[in-house]
Every structure is written in C-alpha cells, then in structure tokens.
Protein backbone atom coordinates (compact mmCIF):
# COMPACT_ATOMS: atom_id res chain seq x y z
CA UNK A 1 104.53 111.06 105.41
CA UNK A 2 102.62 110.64 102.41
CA UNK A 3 99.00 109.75 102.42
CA UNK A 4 98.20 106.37 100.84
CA UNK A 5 97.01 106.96 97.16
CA UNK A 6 94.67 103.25 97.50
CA UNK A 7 93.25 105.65 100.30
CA UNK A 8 92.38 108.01 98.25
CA UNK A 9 90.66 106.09 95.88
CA UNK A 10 93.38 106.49 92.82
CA UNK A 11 97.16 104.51 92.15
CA UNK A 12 99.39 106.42 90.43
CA UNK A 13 102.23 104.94 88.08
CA UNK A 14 104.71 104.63 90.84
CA UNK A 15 102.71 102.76 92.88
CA UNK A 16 101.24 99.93 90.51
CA UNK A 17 104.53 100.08 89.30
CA UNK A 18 106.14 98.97 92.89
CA UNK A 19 103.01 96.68 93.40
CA UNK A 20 103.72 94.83 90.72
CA UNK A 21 107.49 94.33 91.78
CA UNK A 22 106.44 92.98 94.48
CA UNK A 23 103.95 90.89 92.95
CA UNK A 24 106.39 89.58 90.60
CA UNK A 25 108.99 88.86 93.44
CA UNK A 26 107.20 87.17 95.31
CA UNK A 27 105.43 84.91 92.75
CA UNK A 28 109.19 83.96 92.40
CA UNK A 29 109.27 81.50 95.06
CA UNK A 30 105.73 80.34 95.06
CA UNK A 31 104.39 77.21 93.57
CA UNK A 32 100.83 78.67 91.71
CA UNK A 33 99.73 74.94 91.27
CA UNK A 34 100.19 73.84 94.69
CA UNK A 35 98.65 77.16 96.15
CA UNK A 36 95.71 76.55 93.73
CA UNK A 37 92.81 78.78 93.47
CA UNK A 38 93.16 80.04 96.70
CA UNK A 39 94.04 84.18 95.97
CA UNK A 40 96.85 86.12 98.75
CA UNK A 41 97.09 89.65 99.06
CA UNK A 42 100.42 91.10 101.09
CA UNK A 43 99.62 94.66 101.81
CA UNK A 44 102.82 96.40 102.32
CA UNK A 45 102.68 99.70 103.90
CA UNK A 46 106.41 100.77 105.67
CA UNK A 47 106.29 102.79 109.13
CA UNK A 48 109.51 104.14 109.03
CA UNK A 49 110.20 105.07 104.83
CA UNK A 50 114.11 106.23 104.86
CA UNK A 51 115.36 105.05 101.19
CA UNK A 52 114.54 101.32 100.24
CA UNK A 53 110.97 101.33 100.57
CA UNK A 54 109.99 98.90 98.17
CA UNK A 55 112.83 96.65 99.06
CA UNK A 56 111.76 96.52 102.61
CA UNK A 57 108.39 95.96 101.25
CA UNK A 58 109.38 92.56 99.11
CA UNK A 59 111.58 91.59 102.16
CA UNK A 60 108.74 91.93 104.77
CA UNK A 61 106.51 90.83 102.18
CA UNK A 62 107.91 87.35 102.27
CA UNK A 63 107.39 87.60 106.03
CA UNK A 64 103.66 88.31 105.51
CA UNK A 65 103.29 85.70 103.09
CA UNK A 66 105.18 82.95 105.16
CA UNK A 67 103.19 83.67 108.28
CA UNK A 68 99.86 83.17 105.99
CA UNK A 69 100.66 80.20 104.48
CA UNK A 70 101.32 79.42 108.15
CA UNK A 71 97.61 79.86 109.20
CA UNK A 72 96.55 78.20 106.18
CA UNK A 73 98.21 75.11 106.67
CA UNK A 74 96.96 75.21 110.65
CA UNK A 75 93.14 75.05 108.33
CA UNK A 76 94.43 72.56 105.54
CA UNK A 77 94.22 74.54 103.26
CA UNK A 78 98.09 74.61 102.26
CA UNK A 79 100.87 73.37 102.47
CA UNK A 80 103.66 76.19 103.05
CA UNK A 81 106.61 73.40 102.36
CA UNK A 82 104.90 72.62 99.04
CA UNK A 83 103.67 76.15 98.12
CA UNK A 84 106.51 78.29 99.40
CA UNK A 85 110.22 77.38 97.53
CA UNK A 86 112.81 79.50 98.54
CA UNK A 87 113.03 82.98 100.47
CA UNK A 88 113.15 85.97 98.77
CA UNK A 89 114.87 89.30 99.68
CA UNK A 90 116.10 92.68 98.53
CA UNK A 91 117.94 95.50 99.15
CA UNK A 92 119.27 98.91 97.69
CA UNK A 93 122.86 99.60 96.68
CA UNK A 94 124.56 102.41 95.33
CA UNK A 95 127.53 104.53 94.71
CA UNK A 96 127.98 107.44 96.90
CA UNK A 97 131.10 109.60 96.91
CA UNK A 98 132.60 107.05 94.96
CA UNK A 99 132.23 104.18 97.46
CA UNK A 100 129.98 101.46 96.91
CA UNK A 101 127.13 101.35 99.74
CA UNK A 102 124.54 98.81 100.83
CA UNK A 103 121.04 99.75 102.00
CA UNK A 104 121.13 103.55 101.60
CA UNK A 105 119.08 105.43 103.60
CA UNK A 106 117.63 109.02 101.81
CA UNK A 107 119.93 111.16 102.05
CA UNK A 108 122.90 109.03 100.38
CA UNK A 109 120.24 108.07 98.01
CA UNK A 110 119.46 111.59 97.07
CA UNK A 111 123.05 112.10 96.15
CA UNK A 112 123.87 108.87 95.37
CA UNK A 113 125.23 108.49 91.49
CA UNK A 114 124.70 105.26 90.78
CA UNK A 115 121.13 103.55 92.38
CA UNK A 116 120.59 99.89 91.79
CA UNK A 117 117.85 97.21 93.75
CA UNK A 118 118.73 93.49 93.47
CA UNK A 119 115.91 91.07 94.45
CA UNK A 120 117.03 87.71 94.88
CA UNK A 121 116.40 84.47 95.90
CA UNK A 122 117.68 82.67 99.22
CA UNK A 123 119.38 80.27 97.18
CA UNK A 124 121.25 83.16 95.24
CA UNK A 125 118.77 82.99 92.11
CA UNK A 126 118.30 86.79 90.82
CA UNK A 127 114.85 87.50 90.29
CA UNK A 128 115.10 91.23 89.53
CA UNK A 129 118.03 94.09 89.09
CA UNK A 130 117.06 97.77 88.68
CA UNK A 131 119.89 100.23 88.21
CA UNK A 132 120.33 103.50 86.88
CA UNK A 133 123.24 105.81 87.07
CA UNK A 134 122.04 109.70 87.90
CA UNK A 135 125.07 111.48 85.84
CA UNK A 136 127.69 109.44 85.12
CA UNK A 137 127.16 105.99 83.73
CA UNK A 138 128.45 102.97 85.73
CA UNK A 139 131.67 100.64 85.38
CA UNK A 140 130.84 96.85 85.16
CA UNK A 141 133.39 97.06 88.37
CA UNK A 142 131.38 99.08 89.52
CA UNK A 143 128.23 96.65 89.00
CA UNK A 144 130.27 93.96 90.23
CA UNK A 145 131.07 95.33 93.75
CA UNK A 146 127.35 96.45 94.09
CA UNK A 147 126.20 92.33 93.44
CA UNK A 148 128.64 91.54 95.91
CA UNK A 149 127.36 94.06 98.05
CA UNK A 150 123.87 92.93 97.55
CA UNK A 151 124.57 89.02 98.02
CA UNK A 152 125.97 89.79 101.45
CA UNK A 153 123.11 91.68 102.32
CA UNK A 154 120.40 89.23 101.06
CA UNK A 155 122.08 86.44 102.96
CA UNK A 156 121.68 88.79 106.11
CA UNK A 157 118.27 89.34 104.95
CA UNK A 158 117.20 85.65 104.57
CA UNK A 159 118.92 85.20 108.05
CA UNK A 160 116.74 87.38 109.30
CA UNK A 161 113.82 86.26 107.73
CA UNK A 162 114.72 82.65 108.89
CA UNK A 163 114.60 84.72 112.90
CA UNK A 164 111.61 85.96 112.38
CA UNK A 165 109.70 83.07 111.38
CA UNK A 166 111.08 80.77 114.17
C-alpha cells in the first residue's frame, strides 16, 4: 500500500489529477444553486486498491455524498431531492487477450491493451470517457462493445447504489 501523498504534506499530478475527476463527476449530478454556499468534501481513500481505483472512488463517492446530503436535510440545511439529480457511477473496461472485459482487476489491467473508464450518469448521460490503447490502437467495434460493457455495469452500479442507500 502506498502512503497517502495529502499525508505527506505534497499531491502529485496523479492525484489532483484523479481528484479532480471526481470532482467533476460528481458536480455532474448536483444542483450548485440549490446546494448554495454550503461547501462538501468526499474524501475517497479505497481499502482494498486492485485496478479501478478511481472508479470505485466516484462510485462510492456518490455514496458519501448521498448519505451527507442525508444529514443535512435531517438539519434543514438541504434538500437531497432538490440538490442531488441523478446517480452517478463508473467503472473500468478493457481489452485483454482480445476479449473485451468489465471491471479489471490489476493484473488484466497490467496487460490489458486497450484501458478505457466510462463515468456515467444513472439515467445513461456520459459524463466522462478515458481510453487509451497500450500498443495497438482500438477498433470503434472495439469501443462499441466496451460502452456496452460499461452501461451494463453502471446499471449494476446504480443498483447497488440504490441498496446501499435504502
């Protein structure tokens, strides 16, 4: 495990980088005017890091961010229905030995040859698509089973979100 870098005083690249993705994907599905001056701040930090870090981050993120709006509406000082618009989720896809694969843990995506992260919306809106190919660039086929892929698993995702916040 890596040691924080906030803990050490310093970010590096990466990790303002991947703060800001989250930032921006979950700004996505919140209403700024209806939140108002009031400021949030989802710490993600995941326990078990195995590929997908920053996708589990946005996914849990929303999680966080739900449950807070929660406690502020319990105080009046929000109103999650008019703050909070949609879900948001994300997940990792790639193409390893050929086969496109959902959620890839390290190892597939340390070999993987094409890596791509699709963060959308529960109601299917995309809100952000990262992909790069490692050797050999990518067919829009290619692209096209990995959105697939990705829908599916977003739709799992926001089921799971919907579980969690029951």
């Amino acid at each position: 495990r890596m040691r924080r870098e906030a803990s050490a005083g310093k970010q590096g690249g990466r990790t303002l980088e991947i703060q800001r993705l989250i930032g921006r994907s979950l700004r996505a599905v919140i209403d700024l005017q209806a939140l108002g001056e009031q400021q949030i701040t989802v710490d993600c930090d995941v326990i078990q890091a195995d590929g997908g870090t920053r996708t589990a981050s946005i996914t849990g993120g929303w999680v966080a961010l739900y449950d807070c709006l929660r406690w502020m509406e319990a105080r009046q000082m929000a109103s999650v229905s008019k703050v909070l618009k949609d879900h948001v989720a994300a997940i990792s896809c790639g193409i390893h030995d050929g086969q496109p694969v959902i959620d890839l843990d390290y190892l597939e995506d340390s070999s993987a040859g094409t890596d791509a992260n699709f963060v959308m919306t529960g109601k299917g809106g995309i809100v952000e698509i990262q992909g790069t190919a490692e050797g050999e660039p990518f067919s829009e086929e290619q692209f096209s089973a990995l959105m697939t892929l990705a829908k599916k698993g977003i739709s799992r995702l926001v089921s799971l979100q919907q579980m969690a916040v029951a």
